[in-house]
PDB file of N, CA and C in Angstrom:
ATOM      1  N   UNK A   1      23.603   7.297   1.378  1.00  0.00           N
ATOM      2  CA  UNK A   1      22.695   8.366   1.740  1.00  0.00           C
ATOM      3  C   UNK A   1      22.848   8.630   3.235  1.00  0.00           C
ATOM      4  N   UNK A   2      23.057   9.942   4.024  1.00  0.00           N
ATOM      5  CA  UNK A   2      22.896   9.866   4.769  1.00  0.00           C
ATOM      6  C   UNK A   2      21.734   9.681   5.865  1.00  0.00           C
ATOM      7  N   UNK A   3      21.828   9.270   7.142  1.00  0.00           N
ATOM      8  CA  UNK A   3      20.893   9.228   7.898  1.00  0.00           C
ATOM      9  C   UNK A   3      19.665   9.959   8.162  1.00  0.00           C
ATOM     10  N   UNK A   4      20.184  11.223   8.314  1.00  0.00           N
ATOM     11  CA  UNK A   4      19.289  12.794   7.919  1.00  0.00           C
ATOM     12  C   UNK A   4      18.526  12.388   6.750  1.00  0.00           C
ATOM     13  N   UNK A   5      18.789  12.148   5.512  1.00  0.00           N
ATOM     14  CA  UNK A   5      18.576  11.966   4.364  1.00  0.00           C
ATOM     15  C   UNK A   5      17.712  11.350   4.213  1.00  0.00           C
ATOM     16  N   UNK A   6      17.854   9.607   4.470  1.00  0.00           N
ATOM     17  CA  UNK A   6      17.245   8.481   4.954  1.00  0.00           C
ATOM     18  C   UNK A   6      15.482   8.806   5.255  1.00  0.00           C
ATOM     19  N   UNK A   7      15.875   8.963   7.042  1.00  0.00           N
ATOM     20  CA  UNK A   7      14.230   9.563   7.630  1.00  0.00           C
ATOM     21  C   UNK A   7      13.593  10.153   6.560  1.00  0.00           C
ATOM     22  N   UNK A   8      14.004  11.536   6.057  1.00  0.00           N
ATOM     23  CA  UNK A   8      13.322  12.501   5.440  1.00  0.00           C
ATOM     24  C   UNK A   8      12.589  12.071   4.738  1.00  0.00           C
ATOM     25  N   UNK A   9      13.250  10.870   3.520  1.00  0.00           N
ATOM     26  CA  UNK A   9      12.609   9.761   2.517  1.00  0.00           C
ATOM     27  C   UNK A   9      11.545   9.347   3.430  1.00  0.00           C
ATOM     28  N   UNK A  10      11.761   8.434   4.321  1.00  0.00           N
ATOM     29  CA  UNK A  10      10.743   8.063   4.850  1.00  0.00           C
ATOM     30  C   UNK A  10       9.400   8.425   5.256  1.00  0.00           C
ATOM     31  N   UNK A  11       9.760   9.781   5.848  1.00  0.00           N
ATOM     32  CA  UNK A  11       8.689  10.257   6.163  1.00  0.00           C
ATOM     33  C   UNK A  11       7.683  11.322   5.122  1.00  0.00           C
ATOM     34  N   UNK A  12       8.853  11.303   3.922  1.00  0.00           N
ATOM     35  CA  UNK A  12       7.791  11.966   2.293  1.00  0.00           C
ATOM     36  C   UNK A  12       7.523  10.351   2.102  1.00  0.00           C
ATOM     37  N   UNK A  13       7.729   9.443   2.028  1.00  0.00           N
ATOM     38  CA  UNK A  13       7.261   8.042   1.388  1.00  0.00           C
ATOM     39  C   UNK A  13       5.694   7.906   2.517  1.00  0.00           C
ATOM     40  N   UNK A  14       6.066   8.212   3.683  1.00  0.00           N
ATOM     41  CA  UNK A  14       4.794   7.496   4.596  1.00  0.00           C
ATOM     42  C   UNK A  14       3.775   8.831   4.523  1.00  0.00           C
ATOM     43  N   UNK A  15       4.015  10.062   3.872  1.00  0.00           N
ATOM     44  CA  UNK A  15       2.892  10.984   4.047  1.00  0.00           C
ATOM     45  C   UNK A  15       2.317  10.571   2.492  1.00  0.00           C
ATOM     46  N   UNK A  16       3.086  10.296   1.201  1.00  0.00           N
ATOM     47  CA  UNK A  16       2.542  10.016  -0.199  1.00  0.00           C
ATOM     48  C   UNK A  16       1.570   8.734   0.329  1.00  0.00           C
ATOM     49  N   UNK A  17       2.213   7.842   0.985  1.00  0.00           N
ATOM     50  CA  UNK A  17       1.353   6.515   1.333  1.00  0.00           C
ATOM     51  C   UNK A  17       0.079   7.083   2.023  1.00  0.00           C
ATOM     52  N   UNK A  18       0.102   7.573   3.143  1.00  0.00           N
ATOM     53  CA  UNK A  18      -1.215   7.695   3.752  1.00  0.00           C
ATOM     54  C   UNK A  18      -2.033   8.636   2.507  1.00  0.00           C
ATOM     55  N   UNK A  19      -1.684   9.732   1.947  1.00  0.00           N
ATOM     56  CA  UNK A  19      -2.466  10.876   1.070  1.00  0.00           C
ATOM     57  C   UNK A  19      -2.825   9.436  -0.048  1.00  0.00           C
ATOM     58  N   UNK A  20      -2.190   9.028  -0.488  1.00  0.00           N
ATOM     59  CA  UNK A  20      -2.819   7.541  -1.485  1.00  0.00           C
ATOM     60  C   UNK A  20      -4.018   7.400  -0.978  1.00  0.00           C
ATOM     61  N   UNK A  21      -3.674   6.354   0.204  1.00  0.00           N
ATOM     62  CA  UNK A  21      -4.302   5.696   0.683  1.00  0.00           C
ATOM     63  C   UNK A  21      -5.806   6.568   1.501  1.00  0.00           C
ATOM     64  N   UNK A  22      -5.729   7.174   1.756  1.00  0.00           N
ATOM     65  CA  UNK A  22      -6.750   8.064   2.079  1.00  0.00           C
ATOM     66  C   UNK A  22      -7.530   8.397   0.444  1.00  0.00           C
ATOM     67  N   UNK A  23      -6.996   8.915  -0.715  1.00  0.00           N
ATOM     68  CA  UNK A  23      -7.863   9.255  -2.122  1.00  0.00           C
ATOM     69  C   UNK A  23      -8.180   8.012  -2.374  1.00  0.00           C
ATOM     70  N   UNK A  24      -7.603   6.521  -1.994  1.00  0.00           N
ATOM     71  CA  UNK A  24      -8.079   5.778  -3.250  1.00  0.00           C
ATOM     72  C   UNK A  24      -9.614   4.834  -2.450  1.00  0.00           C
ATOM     73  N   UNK A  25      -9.405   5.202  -0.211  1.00  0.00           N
ATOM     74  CA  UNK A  25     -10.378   4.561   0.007  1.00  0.00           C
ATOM     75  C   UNK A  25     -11.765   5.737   0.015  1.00  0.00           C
ATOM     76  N   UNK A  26     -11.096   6.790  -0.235  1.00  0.00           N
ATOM     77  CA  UNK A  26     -12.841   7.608  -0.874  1.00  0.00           C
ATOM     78  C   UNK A  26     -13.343   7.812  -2.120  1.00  0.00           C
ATOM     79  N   UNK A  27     -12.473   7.587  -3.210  1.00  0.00           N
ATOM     80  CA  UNK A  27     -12.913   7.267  -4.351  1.00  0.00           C
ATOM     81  C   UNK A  27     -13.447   6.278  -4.546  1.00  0.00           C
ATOM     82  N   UNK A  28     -13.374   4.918  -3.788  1.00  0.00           N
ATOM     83  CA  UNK A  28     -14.092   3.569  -4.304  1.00  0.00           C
ATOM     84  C   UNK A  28     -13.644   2.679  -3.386  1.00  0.00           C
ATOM     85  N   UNK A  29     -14.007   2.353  -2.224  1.00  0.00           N
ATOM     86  CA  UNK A  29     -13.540   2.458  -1.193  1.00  0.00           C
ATOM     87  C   UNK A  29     -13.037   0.584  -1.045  1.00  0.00           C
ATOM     88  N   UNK A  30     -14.258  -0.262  -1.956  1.00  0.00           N
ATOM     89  CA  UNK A  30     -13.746  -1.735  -1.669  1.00  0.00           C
ATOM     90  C   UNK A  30     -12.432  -2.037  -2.568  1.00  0.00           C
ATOM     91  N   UNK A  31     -12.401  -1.025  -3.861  1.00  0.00           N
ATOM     92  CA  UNK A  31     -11.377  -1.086  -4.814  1.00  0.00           C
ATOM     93  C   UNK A  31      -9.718  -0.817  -4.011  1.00  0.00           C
ATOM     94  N   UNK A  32      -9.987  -0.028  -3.128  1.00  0.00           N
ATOM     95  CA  UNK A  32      -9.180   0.962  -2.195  1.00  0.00           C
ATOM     96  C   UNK A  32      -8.144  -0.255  -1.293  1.00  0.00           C
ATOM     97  N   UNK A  33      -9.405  -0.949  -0.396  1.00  0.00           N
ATOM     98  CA  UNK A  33      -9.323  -1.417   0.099  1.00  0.00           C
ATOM     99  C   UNK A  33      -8.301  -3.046  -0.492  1.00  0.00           C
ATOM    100  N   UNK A  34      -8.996  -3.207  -1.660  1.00  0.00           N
ATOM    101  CA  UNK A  34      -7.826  -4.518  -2.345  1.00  0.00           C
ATOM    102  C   UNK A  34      -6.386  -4.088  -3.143  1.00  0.00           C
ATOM    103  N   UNK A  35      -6.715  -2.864  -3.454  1.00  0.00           N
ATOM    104  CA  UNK A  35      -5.434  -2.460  -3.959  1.00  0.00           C
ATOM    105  C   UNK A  35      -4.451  -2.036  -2.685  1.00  0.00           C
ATOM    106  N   UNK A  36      -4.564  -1.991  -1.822  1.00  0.00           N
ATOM    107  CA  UNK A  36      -3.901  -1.503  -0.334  1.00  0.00           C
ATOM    108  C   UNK A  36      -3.959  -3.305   0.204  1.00  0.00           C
ATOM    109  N   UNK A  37      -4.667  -4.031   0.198  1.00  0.00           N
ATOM    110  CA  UNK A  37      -4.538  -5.298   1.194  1.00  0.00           C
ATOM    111  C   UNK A  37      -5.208  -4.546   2.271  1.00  0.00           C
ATOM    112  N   UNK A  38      -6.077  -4.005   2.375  1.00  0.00           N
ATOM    113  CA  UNK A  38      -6.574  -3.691   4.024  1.00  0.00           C
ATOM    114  C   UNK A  38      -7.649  -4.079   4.295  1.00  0.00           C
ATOM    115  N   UNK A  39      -8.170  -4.708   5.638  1.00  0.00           N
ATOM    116  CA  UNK A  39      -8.910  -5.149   6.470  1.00  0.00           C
ATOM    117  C   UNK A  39      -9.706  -3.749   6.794  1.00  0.00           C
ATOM    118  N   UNK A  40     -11.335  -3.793   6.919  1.00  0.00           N
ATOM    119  CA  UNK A  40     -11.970  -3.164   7.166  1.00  0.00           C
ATOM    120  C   UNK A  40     -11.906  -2.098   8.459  1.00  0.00           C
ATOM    121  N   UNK A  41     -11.381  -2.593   8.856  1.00  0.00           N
ATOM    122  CA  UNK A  41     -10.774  -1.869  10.217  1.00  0.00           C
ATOM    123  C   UNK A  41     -10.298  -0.859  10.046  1.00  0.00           C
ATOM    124  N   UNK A  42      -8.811  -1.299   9.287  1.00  0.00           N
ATOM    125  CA  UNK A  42      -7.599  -0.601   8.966  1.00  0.00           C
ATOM    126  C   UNK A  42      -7.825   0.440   8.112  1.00  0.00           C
ATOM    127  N   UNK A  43      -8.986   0.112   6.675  1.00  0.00           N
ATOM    128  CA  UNK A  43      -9.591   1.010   5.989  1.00  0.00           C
ATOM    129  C   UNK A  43      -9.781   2.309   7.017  1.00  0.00           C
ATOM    130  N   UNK A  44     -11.102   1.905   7.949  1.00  0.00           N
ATOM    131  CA  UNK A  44     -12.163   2.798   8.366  1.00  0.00           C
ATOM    132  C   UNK A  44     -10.759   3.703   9.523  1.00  0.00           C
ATOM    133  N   UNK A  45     -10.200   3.060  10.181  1.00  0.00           N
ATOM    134  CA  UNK A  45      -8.620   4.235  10.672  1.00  0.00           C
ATOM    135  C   UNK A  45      -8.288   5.024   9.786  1.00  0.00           C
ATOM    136  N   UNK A  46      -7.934   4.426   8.444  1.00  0.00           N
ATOM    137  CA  UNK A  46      -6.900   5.445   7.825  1.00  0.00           C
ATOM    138  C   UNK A  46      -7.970   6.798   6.893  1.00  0.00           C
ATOM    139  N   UNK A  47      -9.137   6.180   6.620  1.00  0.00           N
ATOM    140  CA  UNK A  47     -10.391   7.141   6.136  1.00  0.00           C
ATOM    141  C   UNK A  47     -10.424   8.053   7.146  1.00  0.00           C
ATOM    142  N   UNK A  48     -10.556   7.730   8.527  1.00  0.00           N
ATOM    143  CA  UNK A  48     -10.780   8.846   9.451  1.00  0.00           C
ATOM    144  C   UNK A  48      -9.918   9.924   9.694  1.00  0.00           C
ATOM    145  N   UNK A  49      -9.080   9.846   9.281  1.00  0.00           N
ATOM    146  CA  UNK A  49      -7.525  10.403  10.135  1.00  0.00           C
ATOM    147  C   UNK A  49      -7.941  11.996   9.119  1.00  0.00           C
ATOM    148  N   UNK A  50      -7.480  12.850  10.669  1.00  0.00           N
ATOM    149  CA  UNK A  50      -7.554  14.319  10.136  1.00  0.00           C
ATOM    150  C   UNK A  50      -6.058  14.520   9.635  1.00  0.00           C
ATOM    151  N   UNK A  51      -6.128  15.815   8.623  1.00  0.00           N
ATOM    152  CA  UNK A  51      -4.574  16.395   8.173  1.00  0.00           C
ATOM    153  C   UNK A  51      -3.805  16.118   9.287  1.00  0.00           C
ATOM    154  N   UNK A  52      -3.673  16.593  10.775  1.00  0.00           N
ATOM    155  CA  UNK A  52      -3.038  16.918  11.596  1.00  0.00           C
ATOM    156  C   UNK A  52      -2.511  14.982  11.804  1.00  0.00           C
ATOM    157  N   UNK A  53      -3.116  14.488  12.044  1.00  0.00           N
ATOM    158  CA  UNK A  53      -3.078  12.960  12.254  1.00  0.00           C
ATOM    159  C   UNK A  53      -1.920  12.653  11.220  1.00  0.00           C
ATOM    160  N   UNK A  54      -2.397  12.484  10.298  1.00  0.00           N
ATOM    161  CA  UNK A  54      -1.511  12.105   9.008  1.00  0.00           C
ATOM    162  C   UNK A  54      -0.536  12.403   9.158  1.00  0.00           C
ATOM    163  N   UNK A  55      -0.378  13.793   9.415  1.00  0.00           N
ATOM    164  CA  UNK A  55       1.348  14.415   9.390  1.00  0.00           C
ATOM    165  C   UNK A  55       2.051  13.900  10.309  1.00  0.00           C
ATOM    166  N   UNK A  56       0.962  13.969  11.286  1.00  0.00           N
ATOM    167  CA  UNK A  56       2.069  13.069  12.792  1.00  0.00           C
ATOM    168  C   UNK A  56       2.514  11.880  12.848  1.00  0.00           C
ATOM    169  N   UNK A  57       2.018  11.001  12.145  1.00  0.00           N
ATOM    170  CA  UNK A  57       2.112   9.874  11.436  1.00  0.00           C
ATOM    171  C   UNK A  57       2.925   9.547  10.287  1.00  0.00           C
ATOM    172  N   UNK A  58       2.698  10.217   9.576  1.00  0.00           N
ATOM    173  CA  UNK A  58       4.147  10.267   8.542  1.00  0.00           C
ATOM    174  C   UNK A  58       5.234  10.525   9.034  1.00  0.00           C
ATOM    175  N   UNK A  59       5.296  11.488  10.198  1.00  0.00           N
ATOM    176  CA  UNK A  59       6.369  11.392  11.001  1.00  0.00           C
ATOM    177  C   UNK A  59       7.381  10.670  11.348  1.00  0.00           C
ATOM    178  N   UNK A  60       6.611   9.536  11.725  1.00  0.00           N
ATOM    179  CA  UNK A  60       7.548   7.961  12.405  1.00  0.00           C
ATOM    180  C   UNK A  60       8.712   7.839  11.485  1.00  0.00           C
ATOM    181  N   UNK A  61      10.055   6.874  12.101  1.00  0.00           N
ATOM    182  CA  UNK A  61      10.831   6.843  11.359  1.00  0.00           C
ATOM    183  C   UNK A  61      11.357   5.575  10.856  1.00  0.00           C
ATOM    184  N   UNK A  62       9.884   4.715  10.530  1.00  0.00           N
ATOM    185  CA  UNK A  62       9.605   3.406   9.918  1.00  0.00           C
ATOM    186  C   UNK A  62       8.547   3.619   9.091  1.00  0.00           C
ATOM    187  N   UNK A  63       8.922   2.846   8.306  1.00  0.00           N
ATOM    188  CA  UNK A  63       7.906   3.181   7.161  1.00  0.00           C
ATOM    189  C   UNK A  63       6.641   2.146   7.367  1.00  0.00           C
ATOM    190  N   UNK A  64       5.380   2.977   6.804  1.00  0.00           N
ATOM    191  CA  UNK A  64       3.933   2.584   7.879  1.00  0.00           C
ATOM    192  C   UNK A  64       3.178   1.842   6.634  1.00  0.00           C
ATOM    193  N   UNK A  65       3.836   1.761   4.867  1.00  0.00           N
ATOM    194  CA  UNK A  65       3.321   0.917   4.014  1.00  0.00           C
ATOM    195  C   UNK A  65       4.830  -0.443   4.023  1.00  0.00           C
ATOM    196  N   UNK A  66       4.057  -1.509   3.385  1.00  0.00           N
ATOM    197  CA  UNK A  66       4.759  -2.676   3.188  1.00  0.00           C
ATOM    198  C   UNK A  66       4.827  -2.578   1.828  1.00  0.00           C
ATOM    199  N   UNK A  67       5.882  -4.130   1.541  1.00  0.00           N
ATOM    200  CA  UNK A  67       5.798  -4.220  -0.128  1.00  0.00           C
ATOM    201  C   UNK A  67       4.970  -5.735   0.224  1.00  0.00           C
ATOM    202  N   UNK A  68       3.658  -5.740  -0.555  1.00  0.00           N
ATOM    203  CA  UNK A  68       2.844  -6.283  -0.459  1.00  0.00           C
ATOM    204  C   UNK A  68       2.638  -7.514  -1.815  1.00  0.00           C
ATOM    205  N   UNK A  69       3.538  -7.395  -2.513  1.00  0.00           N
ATOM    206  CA  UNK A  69       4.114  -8.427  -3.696  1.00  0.00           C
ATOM    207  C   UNK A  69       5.699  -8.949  -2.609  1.00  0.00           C
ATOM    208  N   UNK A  70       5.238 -10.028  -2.207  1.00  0.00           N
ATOM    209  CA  UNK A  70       6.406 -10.457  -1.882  1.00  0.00           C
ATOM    210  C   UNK A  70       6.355 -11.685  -2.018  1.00  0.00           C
ATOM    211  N   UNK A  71       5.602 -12.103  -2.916  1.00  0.00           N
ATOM    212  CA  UNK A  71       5.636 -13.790  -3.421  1.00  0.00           C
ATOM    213  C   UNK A  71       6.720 -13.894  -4.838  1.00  0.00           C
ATOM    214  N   UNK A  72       7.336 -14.663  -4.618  1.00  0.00           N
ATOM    215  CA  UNK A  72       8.520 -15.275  -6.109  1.00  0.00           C
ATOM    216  C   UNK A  72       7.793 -15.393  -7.094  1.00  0.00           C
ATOM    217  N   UNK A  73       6.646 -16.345  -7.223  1.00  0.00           N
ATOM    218  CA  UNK A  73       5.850 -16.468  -8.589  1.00  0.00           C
ATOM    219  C   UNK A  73       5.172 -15.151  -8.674  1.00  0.00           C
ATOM    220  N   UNK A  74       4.980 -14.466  -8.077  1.00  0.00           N
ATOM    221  CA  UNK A  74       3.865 -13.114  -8.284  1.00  0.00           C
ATOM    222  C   UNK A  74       4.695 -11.914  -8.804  1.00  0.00           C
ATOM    223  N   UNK A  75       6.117 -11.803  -8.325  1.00  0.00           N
ATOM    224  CA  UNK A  75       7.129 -10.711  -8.784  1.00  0.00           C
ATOM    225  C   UNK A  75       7.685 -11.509 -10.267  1.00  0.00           C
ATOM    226  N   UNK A  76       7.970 -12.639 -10.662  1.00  0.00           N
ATOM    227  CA  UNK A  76       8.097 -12.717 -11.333  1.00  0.00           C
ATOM    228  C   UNK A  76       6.987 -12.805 -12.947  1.00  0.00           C
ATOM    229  N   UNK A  77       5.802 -13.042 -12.249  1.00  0.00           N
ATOM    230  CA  UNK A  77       4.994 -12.438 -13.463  1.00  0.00           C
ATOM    231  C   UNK A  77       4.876 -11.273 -13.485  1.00  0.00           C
ATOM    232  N   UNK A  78       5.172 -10.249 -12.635  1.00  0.00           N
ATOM    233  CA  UNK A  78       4.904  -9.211 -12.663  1.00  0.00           C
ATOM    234  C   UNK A  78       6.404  -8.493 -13.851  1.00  0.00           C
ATOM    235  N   UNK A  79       7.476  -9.072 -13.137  1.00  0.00           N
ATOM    236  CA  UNK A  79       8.578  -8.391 -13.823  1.00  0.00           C
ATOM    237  C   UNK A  79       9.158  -9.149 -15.146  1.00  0.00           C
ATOM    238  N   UNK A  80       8.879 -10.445 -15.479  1.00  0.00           N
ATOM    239  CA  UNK A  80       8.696 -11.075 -16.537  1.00  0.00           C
ATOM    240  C   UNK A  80       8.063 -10.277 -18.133  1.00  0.00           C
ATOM    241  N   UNK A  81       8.727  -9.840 -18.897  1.00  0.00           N
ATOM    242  CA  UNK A  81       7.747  -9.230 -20.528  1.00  0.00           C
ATOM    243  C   UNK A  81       6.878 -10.053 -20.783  1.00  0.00           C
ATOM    244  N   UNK A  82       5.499  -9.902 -20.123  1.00  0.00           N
ATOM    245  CA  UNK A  82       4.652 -10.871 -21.468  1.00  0.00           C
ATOM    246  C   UNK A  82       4.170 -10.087 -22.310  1.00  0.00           C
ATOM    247  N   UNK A  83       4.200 -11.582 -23.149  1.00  0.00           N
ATOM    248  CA  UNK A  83       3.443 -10.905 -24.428  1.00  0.00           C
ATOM    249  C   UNK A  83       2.131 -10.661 -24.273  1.00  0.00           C
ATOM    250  N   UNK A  84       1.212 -10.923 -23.520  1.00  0.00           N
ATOM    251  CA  UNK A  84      -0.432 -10.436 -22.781  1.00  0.00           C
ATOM    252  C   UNK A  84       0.109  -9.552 -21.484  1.00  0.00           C
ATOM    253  N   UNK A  85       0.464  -8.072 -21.621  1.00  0.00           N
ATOM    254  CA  UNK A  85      -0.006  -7.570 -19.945  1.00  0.00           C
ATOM    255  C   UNK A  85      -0.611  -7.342 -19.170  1.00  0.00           C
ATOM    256  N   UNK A  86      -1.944  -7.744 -19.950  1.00  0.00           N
ATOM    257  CA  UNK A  86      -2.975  -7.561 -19.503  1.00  0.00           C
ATOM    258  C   UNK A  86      -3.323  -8.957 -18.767  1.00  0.00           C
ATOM    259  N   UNK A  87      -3.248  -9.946 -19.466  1.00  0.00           N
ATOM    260  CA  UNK A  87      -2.941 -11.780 -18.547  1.00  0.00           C
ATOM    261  C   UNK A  87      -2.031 -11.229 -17.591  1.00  0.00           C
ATOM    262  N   UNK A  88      -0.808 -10.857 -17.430  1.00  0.00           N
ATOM    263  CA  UNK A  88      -0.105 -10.968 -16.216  1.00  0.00           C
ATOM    264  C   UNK A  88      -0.498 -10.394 -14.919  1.00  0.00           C
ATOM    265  N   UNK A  89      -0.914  -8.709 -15.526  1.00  0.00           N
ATOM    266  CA  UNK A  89      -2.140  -8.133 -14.388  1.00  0.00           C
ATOM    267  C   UNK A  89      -3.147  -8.812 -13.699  1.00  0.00           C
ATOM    268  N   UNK A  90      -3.599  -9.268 -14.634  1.00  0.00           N
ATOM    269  CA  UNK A  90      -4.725 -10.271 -14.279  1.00  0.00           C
ATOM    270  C   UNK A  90      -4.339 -11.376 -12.890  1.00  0.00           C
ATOM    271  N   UNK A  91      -3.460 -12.027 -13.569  1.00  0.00           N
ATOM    272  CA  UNK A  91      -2.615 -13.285 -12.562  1.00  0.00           C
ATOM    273  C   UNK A  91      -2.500 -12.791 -11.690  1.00  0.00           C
ATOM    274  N   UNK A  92      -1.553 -11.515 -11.585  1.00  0.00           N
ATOM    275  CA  UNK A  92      -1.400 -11.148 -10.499  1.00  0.00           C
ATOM    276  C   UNK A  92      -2.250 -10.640  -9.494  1.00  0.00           C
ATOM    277  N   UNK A  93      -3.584  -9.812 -10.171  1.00  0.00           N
ATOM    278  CA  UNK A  93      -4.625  -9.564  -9.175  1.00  0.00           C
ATOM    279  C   UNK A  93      -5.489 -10.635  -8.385  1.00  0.00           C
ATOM    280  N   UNK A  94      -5.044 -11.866  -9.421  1.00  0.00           N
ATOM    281  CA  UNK A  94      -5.609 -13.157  -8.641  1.00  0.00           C
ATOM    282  C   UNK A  94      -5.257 -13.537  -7.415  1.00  0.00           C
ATOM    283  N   UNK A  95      -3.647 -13.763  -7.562  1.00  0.00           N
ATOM    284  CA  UNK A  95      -2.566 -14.047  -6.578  1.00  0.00           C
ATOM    285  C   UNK A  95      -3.241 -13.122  -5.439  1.00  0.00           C
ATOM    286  N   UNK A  96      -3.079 -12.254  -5.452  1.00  0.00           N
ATOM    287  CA  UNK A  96      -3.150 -11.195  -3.990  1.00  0.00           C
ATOM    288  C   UNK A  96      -4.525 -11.122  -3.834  1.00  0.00           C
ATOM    289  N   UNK A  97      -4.970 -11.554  -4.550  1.00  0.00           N
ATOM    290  CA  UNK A  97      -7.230 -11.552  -3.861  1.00  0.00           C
ATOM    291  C   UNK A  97      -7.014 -12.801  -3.097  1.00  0.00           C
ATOM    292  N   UNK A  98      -5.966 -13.543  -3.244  1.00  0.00           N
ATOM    293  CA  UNK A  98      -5.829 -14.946  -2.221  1.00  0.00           C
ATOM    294  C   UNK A  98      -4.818 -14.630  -0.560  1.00  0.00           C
ATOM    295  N   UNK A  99      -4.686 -13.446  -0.932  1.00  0.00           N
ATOM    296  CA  UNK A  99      -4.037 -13.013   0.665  1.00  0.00           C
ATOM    297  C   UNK A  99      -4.644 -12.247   1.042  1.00  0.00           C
ATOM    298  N   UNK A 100      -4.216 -12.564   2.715  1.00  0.00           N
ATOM    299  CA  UNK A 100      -5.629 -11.861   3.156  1.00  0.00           C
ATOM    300  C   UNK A 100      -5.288 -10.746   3.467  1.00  0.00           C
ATOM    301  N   UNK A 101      -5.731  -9.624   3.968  1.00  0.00           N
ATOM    302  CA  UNK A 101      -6.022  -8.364   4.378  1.00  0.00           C
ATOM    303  C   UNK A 101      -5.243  -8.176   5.583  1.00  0.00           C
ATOM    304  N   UNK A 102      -4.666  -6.666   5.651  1.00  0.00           N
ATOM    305  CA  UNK A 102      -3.886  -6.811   7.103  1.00  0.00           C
ATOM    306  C   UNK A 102      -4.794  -6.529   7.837  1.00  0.00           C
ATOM    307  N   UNK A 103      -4.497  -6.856   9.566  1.00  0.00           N
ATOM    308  CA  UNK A 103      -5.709  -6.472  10.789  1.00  0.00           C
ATOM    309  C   UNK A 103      -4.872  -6.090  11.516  1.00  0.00           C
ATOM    310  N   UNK A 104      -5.136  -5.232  12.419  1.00  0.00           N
ATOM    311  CA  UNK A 104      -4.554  -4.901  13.514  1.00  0.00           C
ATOM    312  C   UNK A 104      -3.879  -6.172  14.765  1.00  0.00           C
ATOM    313  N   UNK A 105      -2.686  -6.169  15.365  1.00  0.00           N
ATOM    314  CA  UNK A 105      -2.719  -7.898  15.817  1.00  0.00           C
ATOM    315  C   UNK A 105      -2.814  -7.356  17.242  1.00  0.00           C
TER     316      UNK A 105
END
Protein backbone atom coordinates (compact mmCIF):
# COMPACT_ATOMS: atom_id res chain seq x y z
CA UNK A 1 0.00 0.00 0.00
CA UNK A 2 1.28 3.08 -0.57
CA UNK A 3 2.29 5.75 1.89
CA UNK A 4 -0.40 8.30 0.64
CA UNK A 5 -2.65 5.36 1.03
CA UNK A 6 -1.44 4.28 4.43
CA UNK A 7 -2.16 7.90 6.38
CA UNK A 8 -5.50 8.19 4.63
CA UNK A 9 -6.44 4.66 6.42
CA UNK A 10 -5.33 6.08 9.34
CA UNK A 11 -6.84 8.98 9.59
CA UNK A 12 -10.62 7.29 8.33
CA UNK A 13 -9.62 4.57 11.18
CA UNK A 14 -8.90 7.50 13.92
CA UNK A 15 -12.09 9.67 12.83
CA UNK A 16 -14.48 6.01 12.92
CA UNK A 17 -12.58 5.59 16.42
CA UNK A 18 -13.24 8.93 17.92
CA UNK A 19 -17.21 9.09 16.16
CA UNK A 20 -17.41 5.38 18.16
CA UNK A 21 -16.10 6.48 20.88
CA UNK A 22 -17.88 9.66 21.31
CA UNK A 23 -21.75 7.51 20.49
CA UNK A 24 -20.92 4.76 22.77
CA UNK A 25 -19.73 7.30 25.86
CA UNK A 26 -23.27 9.15 25.40
CA UNK A 27 -25.31 6.33 25.01
CA UNK A 28 -24.23 4.67 28.35
CA UNK A 29 -21.43 6.23 29.30
CA UNK A 30 -19.84 3.58 32.18
CA UNK A 31 -20.63 0.78 29.44
CA UNK A 32 -18.63 3.21 27.00
CA UNK A 33 -16.15 3.66 29.14
CA UNK A 34 -15.25 -0.43 29.69
CA UNK A 35 -15.76 -1.27 26.28
CA UNK A 36 -13.02 1.52 25.24
CA UNK A 37 -10.64 0.75 28.54
CA UNK A 38 -10.92 4.47 29.46
CA UNK A 39 -10.15 6.27 32.58
CA UNK A 40 -12.56 8.91 33.57
CA UNK A 41 -10.55 11.57 32.43
CA UNK A 42 -9.97 10.30 29.07
CA UNK A 43 -13.83 9.59 28.83
CA UNK A 44 -14.80 13.24 29.93
CA UNK A 45 -11.87 14.65 26.87
CA UNK A 46 -13.15 12.61 24.28
CA UNK A 47 -17.18 13.41 25.31
CA UNK A 48 -16.18 17.02 25.08
CA UNK A 49 -14.48 17.36 21.84
CA UNK A 50 -16.38 19.57 19.22
CA UNK A 51 -16.75 18.28 15.32
CA UNK A 52 -13.93 20.67 14.53
CA UNK A 53 -11.64 18.96 17.35
CA UNK A 54 -12.28 15.50 16.18
CA UNK A 55 -11.38 16.16 12.65
CA UNK A 56 -8.17 17.75 13.70
CA UNK A 57 -7.45 14.91 15.56
CA UNK A 58 -8.18 12.27 13.28
CA UNK A 59 -5.82 14.05 11.41
CA UNK A 60 -2.57 12.80 13.15
CA UNK A 61 -0.64 10.31 11.35
CA UNK A 62 -0.65 7.68 14.26
CA UNK A 63 -3.30 6.01 15.10
CA UNK A 64 -5.03 7.51 18.48
CA UNK A 65 -7.01 3.84 19.29
CA UNK A 66 -4.91 0.72 20.52
CA UNK A 67 -5.58 -3.01 20.18
CA UNK A 68 -6.62 -3.46 23.61
CA UNK A 69 -6.82 -7.54 23.53
CA UNK A 70 -3.30 -8.05 23.60
CA UNK A 71 -3.13 -10.84 26.10
CA UNK A 72 -2.30 -14.66 24.52
CA UNK A 73 -4.92 -16.35 26.76
CA UNK A 74 -7.57 -13.58 25.98
CA UNK A 75 -7.01 -13.67 21.93
CA UNK A 76 -7.03 -17.05 22.10
CA UNK A 77 -10.41 -17.50 23.72
CA UNK A 78 -11.52 -15.05 21.77
CA UNK A 79 -10.36 -16.67 18.37
CA UNK A 80 -10.68 -20.28 19.57
CA UNK A 81 -14.63 -21.96 18.23
CA UNK A 82 -16.34 -22.59 21.37
CA UNK A 83 -18.91 -24.47 21.69
CA UNK A 84 -20.52 -21.69 24.46
CA UNK A 85 -19.87 -18.06 22.77
CA UNK A 86 -21.44 -16.76 24.97
CA UNK A 87 -18.80 -18.42 27.97
CA UNK A 88 -15.98 -17.11 25.84
CA UNK A 89 -17.47 -13.46 25.74
CA UNK A 90 -17.98 -13.74 29.05
CA UNK A 91 -14.16 -14.82 29.90
CA UNK A 92 -13.15 -12.45 27.99
CA UNK A 93 -15.09 -9.50 29.48
CA UNK A 94 -13.64 -10.79 32.70
CA UNK A 95 -10.04 -10.72 31.53
CA UNK A 96 -10.17 -6.96 30.52
CA UNK A 97 -12.44 -5.73 33.70
CA UNK A 98 -8.93 -6.85 35.30
CA UNK A 99 -6.95 -4.15 33.27
CA UNK A 100 -6.95 -1.09 34.12
CA UNK A 101 -8.11 1.93 32.28
CA UNK A 102 -5.84 4.18 30.23
CA UNK A 103 -4.85 7.77 32.02
CA UNK A 104 -3.19 10.34 30.66
CA UNK A 105 0.81 9.81 31.81
Amino acid sequence: MHSTETLQSIQELNLSYLALAQRLLREDRPAGMFRLGLSEQVADLLSGLTLAQVVKLAACNQLLCFFRINDHQMLSVLATPAKHANVAHTHAALLLAGQPAEQFA
